[in-house]
PDB file of N, CA and C in Angstrom:
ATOM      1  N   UNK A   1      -5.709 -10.571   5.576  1.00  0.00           N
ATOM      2  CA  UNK A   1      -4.522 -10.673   6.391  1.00  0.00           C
ATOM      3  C   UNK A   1      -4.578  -9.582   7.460  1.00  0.00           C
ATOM      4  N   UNK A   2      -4.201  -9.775   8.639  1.00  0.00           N
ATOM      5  CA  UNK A   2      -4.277  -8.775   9.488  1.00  0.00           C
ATOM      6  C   UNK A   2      -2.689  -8.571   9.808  1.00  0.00           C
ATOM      7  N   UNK A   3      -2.848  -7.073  10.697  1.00  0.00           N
ATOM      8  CA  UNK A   3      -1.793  -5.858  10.319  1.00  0.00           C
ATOM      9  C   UNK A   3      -0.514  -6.806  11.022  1.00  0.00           C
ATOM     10  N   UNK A   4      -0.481  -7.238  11.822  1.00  0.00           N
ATOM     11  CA  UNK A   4       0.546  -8.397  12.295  1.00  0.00           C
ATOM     12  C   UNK A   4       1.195  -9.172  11.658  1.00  0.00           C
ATOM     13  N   UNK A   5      -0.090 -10.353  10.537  1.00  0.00           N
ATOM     14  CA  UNK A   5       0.505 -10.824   9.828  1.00  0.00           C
ATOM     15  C   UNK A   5       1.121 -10.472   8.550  1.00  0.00           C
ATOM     16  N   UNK A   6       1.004  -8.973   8.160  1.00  0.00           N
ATOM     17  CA  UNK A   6       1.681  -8.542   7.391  1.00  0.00           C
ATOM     18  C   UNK A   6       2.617  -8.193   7.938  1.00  0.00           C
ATOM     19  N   UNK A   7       3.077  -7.679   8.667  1.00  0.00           N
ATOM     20  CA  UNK A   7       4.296  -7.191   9.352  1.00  0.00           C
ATOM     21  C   UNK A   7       4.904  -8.277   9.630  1.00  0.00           C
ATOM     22  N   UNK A   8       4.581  -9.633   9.766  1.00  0.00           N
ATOM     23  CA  UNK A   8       5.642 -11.131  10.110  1.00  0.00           C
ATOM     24  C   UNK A   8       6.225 -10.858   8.440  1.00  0.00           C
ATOM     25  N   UNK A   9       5.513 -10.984   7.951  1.00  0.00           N
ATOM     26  CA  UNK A   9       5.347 -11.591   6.047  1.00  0.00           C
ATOM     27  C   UNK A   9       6.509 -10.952   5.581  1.00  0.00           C
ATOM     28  N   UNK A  10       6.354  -9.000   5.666  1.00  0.00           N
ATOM     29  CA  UNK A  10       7.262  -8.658   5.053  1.00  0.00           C
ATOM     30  C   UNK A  10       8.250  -8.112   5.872  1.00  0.00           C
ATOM     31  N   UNK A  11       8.376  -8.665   7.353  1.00  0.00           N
ATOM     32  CA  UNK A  11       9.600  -8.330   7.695  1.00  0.00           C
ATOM     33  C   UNK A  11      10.766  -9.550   7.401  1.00  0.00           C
ATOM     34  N   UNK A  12      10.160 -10.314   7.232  1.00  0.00           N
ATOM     35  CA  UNK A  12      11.173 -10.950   6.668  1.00  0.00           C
ATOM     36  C   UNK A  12      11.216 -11.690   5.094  1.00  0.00           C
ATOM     37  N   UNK A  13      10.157 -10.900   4.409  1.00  0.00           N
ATOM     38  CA  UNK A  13      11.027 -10.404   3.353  1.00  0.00           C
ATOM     39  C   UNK A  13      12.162  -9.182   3.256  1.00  0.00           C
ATOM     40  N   UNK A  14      12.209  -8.318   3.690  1.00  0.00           N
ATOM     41  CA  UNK A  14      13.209  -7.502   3.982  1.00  0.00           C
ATOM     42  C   UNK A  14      14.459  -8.275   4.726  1.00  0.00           C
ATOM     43  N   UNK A  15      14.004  -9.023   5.662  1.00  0.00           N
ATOM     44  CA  UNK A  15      15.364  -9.616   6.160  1.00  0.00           C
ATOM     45  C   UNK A  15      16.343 -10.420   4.882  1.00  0.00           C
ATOM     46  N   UNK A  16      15.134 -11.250   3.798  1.00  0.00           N
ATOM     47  CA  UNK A  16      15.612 -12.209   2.964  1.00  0.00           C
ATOM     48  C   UNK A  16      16.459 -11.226   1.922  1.00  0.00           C
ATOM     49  N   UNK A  17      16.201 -10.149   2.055  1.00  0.00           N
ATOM     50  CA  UNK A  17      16.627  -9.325   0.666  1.00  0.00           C
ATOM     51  C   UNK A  17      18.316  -9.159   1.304  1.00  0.00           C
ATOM     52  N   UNK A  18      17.960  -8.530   2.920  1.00  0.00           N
ATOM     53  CA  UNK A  18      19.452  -8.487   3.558  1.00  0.00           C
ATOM     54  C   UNK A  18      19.972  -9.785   3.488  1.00  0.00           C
ATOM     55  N   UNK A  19      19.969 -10.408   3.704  1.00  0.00           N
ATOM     56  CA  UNK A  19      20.693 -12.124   3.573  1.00  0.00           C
ATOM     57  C   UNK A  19      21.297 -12.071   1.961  1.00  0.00           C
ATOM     58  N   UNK A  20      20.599 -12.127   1.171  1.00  0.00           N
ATOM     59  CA  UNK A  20      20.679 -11.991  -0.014  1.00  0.00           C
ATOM     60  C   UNK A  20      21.701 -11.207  -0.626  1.00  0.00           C
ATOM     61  N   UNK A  21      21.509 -10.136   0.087  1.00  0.00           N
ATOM     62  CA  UNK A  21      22.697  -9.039  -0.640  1.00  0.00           C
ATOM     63  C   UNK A  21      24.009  -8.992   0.066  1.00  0.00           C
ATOM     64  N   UNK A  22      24.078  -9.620   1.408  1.00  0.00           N
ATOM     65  CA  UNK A  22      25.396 -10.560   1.975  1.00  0.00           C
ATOM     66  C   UNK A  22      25.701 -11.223   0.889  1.00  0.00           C
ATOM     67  N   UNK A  23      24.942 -12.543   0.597  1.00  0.00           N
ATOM     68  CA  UNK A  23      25.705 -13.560  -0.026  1.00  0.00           C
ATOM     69  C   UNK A  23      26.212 -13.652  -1.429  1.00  0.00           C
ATOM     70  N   UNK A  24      25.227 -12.303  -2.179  1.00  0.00           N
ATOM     71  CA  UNK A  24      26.010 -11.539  -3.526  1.00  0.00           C
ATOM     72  C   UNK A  24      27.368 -11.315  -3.113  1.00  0.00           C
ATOM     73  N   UNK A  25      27.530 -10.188  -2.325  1.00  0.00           N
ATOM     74  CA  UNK A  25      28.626 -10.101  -1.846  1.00  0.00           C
ATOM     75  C   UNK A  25      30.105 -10.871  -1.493  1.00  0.00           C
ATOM     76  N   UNK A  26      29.489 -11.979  -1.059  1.00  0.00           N
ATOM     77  CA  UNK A  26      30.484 -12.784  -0.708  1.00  0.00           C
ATOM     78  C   UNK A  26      30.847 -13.942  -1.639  1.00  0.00           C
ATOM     79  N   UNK A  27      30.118 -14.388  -3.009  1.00  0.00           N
ATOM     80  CA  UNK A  27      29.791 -14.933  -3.730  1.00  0.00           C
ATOM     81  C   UNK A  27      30.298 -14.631  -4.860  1.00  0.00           C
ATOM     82  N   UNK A  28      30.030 -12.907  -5.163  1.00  0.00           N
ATOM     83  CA  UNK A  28      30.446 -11.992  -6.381  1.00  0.00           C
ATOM     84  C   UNK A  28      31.426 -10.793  -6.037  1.00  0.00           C
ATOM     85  N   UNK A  29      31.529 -10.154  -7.402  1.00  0.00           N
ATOM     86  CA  UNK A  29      32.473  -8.876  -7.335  1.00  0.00           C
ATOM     87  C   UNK A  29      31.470  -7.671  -7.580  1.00  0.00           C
ATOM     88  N   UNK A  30      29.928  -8.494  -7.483  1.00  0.00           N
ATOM     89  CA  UNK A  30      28.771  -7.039  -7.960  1.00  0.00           C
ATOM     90  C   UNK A  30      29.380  -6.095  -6.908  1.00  0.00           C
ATOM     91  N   UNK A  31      29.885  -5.747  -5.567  1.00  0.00           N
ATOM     92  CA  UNK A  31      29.811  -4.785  -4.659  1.00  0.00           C
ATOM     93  C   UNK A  31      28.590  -3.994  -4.357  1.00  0.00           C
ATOM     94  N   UNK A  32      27.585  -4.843  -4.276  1.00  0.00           N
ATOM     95  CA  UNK A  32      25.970  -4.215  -3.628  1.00  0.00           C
ATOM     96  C   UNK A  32      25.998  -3.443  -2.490  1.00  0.00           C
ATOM     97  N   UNK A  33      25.505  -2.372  -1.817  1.00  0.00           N
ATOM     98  CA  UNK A  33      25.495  -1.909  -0.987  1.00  0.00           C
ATOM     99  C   UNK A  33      24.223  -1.508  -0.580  1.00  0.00           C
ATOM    100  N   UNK A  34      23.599  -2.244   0.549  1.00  0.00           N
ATOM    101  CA  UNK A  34      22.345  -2.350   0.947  1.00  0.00           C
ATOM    102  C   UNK A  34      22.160  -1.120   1.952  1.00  0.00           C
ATOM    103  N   UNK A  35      21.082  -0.424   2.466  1.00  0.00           N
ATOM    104  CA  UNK A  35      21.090   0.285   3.598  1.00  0.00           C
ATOM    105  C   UNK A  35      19.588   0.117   3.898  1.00  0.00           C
ATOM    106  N   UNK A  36      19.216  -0.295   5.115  1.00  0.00           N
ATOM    107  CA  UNK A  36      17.812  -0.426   5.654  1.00  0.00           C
ATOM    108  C   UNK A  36      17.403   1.023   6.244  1.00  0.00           C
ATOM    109  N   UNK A  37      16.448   1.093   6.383  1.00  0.00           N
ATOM    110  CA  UNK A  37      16.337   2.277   7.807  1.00  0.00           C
ATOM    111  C   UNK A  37      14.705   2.338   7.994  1.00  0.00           C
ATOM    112  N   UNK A  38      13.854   1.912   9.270  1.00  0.00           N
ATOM    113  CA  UNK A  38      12.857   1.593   8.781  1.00  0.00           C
ATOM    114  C   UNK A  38      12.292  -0.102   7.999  1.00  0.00           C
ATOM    115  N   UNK A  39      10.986   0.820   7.466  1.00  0.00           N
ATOM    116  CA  UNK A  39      10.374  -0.197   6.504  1.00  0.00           C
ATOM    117  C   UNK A  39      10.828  -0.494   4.907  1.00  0.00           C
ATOM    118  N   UNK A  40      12.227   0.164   5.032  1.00  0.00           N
ATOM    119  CA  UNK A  40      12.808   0.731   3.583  1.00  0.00           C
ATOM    120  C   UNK A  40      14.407  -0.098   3.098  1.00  0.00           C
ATOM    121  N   UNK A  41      14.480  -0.625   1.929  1.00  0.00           N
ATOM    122  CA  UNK A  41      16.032  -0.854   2.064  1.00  0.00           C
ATOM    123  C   UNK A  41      16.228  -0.247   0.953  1.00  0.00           C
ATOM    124  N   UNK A  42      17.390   0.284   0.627  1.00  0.00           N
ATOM    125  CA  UNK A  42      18.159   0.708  -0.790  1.00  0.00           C
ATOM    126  C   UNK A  42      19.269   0.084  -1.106  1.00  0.00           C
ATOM    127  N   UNK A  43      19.082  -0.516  -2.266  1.00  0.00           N
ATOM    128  CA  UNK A  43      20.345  -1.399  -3.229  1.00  0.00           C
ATOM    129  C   UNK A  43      20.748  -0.475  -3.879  1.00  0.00           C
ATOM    130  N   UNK A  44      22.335  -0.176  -4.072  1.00  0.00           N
ATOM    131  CA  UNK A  44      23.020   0.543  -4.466  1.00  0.00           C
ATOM    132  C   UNK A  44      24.213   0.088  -5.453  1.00  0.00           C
ATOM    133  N   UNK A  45      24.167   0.006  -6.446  1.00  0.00           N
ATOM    134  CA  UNK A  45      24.976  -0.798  -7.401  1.00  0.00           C
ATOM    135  C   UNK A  45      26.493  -0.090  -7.770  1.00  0.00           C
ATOM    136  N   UNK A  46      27.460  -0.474  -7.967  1.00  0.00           N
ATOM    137  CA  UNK A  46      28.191  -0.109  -8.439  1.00  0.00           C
ATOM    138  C   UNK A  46      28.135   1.375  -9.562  1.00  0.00           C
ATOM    139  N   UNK A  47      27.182   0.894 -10.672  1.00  0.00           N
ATOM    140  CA  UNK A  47      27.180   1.795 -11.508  1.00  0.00           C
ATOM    141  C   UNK A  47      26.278   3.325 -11.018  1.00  0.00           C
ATOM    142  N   UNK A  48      26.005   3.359  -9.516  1.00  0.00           N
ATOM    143  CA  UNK A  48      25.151   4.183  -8.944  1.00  0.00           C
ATOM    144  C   UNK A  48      23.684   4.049  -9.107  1.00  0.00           C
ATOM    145  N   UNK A  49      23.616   3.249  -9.711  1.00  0.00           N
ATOM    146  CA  UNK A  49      21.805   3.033  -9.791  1.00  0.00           C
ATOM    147  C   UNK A  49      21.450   2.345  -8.872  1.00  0.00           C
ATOM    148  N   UNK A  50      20.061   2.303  -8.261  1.00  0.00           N
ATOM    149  CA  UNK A  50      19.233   2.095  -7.213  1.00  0.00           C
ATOM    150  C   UNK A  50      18.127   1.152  -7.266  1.00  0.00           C
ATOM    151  N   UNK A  51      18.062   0.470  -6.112  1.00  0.00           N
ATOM    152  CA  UNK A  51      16.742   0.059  -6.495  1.00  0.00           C
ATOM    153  C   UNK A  51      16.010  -0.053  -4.947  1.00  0.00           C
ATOM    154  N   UNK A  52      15.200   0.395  -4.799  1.00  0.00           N
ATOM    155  CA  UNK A  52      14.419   0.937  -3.427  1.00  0.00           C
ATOM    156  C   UNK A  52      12.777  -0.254  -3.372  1.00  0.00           C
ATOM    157  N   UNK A  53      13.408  -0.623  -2.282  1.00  0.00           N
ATOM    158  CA  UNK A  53      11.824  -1.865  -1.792  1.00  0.00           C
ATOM    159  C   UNK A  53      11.610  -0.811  -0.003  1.00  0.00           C
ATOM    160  N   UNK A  54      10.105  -0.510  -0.263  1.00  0.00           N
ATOM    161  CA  UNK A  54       9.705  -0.235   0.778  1.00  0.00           C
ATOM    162  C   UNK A  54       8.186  -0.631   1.150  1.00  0.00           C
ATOM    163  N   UNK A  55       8.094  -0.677   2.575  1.00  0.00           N
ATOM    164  CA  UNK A  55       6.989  -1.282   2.853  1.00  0.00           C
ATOM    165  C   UNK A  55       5.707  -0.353   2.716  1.00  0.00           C
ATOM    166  N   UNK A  56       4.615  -0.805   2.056  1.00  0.00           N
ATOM    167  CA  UNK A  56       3.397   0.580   2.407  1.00  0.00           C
ATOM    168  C   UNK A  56       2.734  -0.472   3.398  1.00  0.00           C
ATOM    169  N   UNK A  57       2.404  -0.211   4.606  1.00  0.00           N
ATOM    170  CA  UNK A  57       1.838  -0.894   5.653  1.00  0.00           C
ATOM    171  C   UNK A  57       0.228  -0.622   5.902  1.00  0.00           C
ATOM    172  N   UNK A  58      -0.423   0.716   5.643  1.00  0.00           N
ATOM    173  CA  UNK A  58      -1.888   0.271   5.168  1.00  0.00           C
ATOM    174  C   UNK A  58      -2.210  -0.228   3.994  1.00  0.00           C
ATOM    175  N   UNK A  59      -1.550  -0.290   3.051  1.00  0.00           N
ATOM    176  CA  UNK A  59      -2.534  -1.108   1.946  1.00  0.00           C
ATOM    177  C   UNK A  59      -1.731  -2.874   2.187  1.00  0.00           C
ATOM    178  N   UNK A  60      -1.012  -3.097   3.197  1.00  0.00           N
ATOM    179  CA  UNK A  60      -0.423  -3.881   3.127  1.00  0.00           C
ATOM    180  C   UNK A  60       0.688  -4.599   2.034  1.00  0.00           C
ATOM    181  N   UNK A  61       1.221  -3.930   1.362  1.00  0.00           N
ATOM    182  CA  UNK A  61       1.653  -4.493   0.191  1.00  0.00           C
ATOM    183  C   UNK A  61       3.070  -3.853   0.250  1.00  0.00           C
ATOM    184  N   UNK A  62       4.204  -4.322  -0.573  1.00  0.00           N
ATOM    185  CA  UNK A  62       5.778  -4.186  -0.674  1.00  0.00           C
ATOM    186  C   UNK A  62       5.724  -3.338  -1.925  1.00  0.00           C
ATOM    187  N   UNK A  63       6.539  -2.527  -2.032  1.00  0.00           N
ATOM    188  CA  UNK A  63       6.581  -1.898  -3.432  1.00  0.00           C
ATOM    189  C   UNK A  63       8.037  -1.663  -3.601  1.00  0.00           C
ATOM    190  N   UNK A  64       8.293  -2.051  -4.923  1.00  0.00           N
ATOM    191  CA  UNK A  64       9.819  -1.789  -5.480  1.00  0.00           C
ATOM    192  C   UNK A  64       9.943  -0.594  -6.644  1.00  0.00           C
ATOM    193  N   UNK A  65      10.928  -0.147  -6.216  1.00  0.00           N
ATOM    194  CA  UNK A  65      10.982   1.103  -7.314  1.00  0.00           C
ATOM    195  C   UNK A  65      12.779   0.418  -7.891  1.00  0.00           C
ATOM    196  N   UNK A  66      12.549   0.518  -9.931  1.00  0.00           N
ATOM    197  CA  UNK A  66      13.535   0.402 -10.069  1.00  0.00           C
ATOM    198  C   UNK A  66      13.617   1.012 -11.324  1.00  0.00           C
ATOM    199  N   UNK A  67      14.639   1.318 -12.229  1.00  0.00           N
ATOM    200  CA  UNK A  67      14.904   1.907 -13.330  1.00  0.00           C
ATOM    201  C   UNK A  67      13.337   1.888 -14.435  1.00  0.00           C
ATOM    202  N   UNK A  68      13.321   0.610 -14.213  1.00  0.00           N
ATOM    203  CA  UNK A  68      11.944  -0.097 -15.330  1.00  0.00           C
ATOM    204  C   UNK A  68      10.765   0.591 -15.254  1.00  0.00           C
ATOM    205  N   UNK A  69      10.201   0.823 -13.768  1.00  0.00           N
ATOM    206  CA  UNK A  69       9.154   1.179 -13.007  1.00  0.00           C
ATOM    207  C   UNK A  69       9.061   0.591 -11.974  1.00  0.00           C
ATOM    208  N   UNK A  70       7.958   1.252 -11.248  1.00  0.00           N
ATOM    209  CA  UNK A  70       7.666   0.988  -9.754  1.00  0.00           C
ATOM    210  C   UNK A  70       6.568  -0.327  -9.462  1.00  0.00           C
ATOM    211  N   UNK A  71       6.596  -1.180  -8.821  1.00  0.00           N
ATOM    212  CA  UNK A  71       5.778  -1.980  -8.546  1.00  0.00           C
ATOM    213  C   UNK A  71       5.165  -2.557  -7.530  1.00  0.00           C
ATOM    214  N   UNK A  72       4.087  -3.367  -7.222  1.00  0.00           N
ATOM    215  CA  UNK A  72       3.740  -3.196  -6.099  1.00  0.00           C
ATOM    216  C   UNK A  72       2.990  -4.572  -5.631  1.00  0.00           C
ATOM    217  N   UNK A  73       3.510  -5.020  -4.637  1.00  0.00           N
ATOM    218  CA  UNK A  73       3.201  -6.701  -4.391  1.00  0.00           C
ATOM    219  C   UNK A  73       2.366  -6.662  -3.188  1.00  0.00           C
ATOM    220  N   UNK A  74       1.563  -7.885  -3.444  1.00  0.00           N
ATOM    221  CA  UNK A  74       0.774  -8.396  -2.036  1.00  0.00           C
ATOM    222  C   UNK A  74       0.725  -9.728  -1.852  1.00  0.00           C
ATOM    223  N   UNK A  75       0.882 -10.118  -0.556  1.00  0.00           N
ATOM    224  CA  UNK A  75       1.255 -11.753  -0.658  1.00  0.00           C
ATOM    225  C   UNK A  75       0.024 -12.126  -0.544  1.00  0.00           C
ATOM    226  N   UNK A  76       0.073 -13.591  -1.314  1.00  0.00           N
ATOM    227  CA  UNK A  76      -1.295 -14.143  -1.812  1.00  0.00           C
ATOM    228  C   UNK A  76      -1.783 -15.524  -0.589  1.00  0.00           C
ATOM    229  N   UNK A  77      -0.847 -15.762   0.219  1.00  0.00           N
ATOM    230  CA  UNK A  77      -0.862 -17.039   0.687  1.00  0.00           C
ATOM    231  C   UNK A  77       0.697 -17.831   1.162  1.00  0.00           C
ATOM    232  N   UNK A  78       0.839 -17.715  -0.233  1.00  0.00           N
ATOM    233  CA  UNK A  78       2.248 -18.338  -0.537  1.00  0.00           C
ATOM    234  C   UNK A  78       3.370 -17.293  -0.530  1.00  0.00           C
ATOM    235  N   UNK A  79       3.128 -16.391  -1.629  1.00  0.00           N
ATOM    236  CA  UNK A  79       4.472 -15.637  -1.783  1.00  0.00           C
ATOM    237  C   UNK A  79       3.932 -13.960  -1.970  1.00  0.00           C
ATOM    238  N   UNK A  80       4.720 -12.933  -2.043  1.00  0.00           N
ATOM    239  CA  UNK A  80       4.438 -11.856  -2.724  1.00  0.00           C
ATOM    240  C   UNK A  80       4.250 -11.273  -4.225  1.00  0.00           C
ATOM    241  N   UNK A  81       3.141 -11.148  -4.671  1.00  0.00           N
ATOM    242  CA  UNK A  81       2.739 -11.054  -6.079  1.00  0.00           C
ATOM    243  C   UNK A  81       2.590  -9.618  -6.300  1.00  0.00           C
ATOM    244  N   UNK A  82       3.106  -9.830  -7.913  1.00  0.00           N
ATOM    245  CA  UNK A  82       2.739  -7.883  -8.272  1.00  0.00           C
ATOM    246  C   UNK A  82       1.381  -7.696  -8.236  1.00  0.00           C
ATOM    247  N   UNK A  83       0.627  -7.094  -8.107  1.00  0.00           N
ATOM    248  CA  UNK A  83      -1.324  -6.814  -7.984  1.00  0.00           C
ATOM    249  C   UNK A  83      -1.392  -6.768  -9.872  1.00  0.00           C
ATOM    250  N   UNK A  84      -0.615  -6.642 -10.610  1.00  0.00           N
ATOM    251  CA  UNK A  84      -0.729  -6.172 -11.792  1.00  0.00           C
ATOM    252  C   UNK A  84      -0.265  -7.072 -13.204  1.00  0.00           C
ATOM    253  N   UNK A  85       0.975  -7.955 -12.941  1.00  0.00           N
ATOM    254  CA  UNK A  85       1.438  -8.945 -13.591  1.00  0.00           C
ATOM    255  C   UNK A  85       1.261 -10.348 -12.996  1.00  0.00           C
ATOM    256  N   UNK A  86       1.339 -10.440 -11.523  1.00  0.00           N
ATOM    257  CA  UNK A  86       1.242 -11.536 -10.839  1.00  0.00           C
ATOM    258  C   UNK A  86       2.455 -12.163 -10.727  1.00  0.00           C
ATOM    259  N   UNK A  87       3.922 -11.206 -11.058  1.00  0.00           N
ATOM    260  CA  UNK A  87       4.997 -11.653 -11.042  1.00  0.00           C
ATOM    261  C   UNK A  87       5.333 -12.103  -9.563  1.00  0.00           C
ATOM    262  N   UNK A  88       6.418 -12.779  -9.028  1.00  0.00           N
ATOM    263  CA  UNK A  88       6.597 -13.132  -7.489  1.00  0.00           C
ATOM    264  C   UNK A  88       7.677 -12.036  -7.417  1.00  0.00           C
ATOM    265  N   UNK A  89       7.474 -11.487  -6.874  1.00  0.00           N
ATOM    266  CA  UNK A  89       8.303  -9.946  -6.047  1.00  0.00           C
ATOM    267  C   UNK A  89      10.433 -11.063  -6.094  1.00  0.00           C
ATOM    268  N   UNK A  90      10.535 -12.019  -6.117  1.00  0.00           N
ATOM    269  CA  UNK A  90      11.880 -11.876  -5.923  1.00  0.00           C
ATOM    270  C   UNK A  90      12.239 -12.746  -6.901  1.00  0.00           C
ATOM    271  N   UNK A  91      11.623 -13.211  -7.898  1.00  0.00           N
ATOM    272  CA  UNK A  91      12.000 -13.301  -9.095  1.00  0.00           C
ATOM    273  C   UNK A  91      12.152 -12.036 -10.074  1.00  0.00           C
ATOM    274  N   UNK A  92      11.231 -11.310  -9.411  1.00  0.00           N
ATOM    275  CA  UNK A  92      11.215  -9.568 -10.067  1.00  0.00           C
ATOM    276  C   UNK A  92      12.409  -8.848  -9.795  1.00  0.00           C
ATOM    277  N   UNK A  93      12.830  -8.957  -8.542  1.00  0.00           N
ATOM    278  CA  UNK A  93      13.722  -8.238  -8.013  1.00  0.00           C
ATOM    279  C   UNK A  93      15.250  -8.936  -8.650  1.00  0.00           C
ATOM    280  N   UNK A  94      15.018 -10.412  -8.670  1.00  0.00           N
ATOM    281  CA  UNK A  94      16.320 -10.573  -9.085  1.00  0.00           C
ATOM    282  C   UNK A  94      16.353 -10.630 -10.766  1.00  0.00           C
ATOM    283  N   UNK A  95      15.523 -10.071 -11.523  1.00  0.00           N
ATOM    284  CA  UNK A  95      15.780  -9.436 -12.814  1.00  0.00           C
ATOM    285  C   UNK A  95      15.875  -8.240 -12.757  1.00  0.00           C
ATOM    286  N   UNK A  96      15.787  -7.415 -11.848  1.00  0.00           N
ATOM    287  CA  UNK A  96      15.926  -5.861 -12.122  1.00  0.00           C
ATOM    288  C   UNK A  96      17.143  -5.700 -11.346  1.00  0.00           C
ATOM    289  N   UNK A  97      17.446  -6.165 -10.435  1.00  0.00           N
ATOM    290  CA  UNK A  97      18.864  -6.591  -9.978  1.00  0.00           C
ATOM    291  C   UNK A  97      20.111  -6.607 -10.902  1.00  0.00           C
ATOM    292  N   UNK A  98      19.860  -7.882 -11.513  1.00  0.00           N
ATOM    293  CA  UNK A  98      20.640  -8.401 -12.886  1.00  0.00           C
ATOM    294  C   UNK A  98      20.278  -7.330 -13.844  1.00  0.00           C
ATOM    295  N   UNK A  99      19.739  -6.826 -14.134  1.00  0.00           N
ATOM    296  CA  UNK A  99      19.914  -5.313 -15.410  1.00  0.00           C
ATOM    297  C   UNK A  99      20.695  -4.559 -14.796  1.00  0.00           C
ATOM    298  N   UNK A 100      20.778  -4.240 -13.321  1.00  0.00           N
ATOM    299  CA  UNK A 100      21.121  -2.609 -12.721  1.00  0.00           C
ATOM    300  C   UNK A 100      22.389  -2.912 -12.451  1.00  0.00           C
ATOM    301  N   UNK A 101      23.053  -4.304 -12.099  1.00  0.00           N
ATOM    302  CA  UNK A 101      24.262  -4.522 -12.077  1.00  0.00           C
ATOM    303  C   UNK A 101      25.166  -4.826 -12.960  1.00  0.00           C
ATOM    304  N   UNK A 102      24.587  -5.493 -14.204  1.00  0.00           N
ATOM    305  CA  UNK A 102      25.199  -5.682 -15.915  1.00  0.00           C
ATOM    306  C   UNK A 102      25.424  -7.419 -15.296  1.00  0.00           C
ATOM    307  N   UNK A 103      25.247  -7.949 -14.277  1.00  0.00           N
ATOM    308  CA  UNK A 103      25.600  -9.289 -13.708  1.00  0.00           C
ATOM    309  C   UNK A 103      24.440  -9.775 -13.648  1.00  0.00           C
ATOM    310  N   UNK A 104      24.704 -11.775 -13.752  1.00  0.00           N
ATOM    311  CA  UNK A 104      23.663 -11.816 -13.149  1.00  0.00           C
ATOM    312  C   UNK A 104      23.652 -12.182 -11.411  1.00  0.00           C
ATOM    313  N   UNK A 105      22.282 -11.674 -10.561  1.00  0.00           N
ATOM    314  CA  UNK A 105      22.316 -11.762  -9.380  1.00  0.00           C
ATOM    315  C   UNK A 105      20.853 -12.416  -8.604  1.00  0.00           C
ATOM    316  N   UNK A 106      21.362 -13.140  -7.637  1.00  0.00           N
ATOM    317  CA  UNK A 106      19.841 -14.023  -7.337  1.00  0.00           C
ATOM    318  C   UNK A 106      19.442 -13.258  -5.764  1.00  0.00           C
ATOM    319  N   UNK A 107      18.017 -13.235  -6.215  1.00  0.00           N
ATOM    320  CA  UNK A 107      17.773 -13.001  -4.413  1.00  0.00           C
ATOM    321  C   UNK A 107      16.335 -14.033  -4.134  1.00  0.00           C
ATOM    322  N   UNK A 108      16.704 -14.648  -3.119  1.00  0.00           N
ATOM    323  CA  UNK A 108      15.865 -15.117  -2.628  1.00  0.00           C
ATOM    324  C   UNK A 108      14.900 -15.187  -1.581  1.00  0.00           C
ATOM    325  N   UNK A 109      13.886 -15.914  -1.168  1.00  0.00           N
ATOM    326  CA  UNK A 109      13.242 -15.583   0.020  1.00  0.00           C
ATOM    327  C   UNK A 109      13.306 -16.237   0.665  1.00  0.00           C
ATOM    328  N   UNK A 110      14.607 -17.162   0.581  1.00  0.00           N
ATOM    329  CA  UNK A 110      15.247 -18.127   1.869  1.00  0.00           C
ATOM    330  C   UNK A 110      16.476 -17.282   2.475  1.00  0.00           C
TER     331      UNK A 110
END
């Protein structure tokens, strides 16, 4: 993949995560509080816990840091995969989501 097409890939995965944490919002009573800045967003839960997706742009890959551990995706074609489980980065996210909020919460990459 070249440095472009990673930068299409996961800028809008980052956009999908912002969309996402709108429509929690407007959907639920989780009260998510997103903040971008950069290649970086932070989910901020009610109960003060965090969960931080930021971009590493030379190895090309997304990495999420959350209570569980840190992880680290590269898109395969199709979607973003952990290098390590082969989980899809927003099925991941929306289980570590759903732990950090005591709710459950979906994020998608639409």
């Amino acid at each position: 993949m070249t440095d472009p097409e990673y930068m299409d890939r996961a800028e809008a995965a980052l956009a999908a995560i912002e969309r996402s944490c709108d429509r929690i919002n407007d959907a639920t009573d989780a009260d998510i509080d997103n903040q971008r800045v950069g290649g970086m967003i932070t989910i901020t839960f009610r109960n003060g816990s965090q969960l931080i997706v930021n971009l590493q742009k030379p190895l090309h890959e997304i990495w999420l840091a959350a209570r569980s551990g840190g992880y680290h995706y590269r898109h395969d074609g199709n979607a973003w995969v952990d290098t390590k489980t082969r989980e899809e980065f927003f099925g991941n996210l929306t289980r570590e989501a759903t732990l950090q909020a005591g709710q459950p919460l979906a994020f998608t990459p639409d």
